[in-house]
C-alpha atoms as a PDB file:
ATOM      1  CA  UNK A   1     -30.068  11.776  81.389  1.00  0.00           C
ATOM      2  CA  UNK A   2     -27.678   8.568  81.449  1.00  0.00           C
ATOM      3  CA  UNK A   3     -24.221   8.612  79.822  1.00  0.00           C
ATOM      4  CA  UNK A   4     -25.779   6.551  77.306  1.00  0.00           C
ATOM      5  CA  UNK A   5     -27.916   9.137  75.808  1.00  0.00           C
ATOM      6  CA  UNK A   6     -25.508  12.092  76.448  1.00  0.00           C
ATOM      7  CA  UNK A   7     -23.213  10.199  73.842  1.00  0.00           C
ATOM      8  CA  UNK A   8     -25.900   9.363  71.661  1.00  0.00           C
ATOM      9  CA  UNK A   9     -26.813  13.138  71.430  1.00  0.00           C
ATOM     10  CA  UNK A  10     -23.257  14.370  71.054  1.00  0.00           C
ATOM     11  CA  UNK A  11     -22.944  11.715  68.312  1.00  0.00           C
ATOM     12  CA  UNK A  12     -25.676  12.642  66.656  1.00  0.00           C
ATOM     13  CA  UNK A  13     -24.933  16.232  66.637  1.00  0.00           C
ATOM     14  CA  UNK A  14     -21.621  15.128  65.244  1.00  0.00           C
ATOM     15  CA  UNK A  15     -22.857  13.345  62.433  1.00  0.00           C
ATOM     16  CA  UNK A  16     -25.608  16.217  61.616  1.00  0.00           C
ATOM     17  CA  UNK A  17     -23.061  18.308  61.538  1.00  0.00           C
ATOM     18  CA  UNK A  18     -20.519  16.537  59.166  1.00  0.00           C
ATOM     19  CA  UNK A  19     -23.287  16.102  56.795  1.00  0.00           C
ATOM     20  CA  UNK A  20     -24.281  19.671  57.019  1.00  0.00           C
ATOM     21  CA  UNK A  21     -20.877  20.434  55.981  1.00  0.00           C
ATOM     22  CA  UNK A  22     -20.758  18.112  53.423  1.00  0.00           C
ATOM     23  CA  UNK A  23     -24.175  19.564  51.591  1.00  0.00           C
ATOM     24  CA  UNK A  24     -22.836  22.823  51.752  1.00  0.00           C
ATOM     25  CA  UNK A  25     -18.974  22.099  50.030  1.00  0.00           C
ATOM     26  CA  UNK A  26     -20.999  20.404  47.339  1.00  0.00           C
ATOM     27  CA  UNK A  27     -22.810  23.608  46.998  1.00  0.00           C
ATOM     28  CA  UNK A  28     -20.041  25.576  46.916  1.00  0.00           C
ATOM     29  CA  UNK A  29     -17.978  23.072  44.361  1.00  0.00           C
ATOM     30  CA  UNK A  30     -21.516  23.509  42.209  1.00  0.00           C
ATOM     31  CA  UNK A  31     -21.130  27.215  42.260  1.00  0.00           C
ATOM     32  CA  UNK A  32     -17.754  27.550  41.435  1.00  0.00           C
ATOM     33  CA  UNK A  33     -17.841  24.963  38.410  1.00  0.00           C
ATOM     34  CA  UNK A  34     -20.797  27.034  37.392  1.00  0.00           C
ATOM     35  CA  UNK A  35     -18.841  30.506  37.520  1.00  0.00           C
ATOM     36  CA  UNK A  36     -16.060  28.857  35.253  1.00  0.00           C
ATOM     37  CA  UNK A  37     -19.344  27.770  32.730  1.00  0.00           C
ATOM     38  CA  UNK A  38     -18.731  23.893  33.828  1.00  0.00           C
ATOM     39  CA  UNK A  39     -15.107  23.800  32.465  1.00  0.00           C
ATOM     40  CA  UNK A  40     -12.409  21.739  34.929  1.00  0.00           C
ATOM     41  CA  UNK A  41      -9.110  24.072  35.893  1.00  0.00           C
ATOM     42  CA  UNK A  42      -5.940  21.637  35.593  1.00  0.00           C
ATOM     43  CA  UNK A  43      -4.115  21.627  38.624  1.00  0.00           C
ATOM     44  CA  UNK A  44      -1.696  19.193  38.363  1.00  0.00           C
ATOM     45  CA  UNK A  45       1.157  21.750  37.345  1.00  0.00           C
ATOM     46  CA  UNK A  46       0.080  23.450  40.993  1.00  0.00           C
ATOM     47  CA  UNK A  47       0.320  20.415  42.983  1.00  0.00           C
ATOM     48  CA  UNK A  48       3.429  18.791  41.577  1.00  0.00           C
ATOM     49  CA  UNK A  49       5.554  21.919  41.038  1.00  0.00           C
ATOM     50  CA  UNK A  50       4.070  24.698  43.557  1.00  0.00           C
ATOM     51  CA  UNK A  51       2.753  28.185  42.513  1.00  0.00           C
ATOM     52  CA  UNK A  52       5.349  29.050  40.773  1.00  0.00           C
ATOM     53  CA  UNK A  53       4.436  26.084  37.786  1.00  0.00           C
ATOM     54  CA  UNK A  54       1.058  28.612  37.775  1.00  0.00           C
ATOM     55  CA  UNK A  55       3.656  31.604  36.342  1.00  0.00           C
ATOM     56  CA  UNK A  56       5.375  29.858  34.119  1.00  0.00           C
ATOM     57  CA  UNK A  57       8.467  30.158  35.430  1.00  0.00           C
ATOM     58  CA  UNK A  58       9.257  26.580  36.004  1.00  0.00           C
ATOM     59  CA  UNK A  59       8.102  24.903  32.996  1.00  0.00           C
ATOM     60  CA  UNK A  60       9.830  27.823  30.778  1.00  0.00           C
ATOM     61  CA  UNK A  61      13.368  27.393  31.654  1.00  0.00           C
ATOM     62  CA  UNK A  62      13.768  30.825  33.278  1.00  0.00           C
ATOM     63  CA  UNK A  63      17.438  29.671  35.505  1.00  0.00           C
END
């Protein structure tokens, strides 16, 4: 086999594989908005303020 073709294999491994991963986290993101009955969780509290904004103990004054 020539260069050429080794790259176009590896390549196309490459690519099968990202889209393998892809169809299977959009599997998994189907699953787990089906386990919460197809509600969305808010997670903006999480990502601006850490785990602790998940407590409460942040956004209820607790110094």
């Amino acid at each position: 086999m020539t260069k050429e073709t080794m790259a176009i294999l590896v390549f196309g491994a490459i690519i099968a594989l990202a889209i393998i991963m892809f169809a299977l986290e959009r599997r998994g993101i189907a699953a787990r908005k089906a386990a919460r009955r197809g509600r969305e969780v808010d997670v903006s509290g999480l990502i601006a303020f850490g785990s602790a904004a998940g407590e409460g103990t942040k956004t209820h004054g607790t110094d």
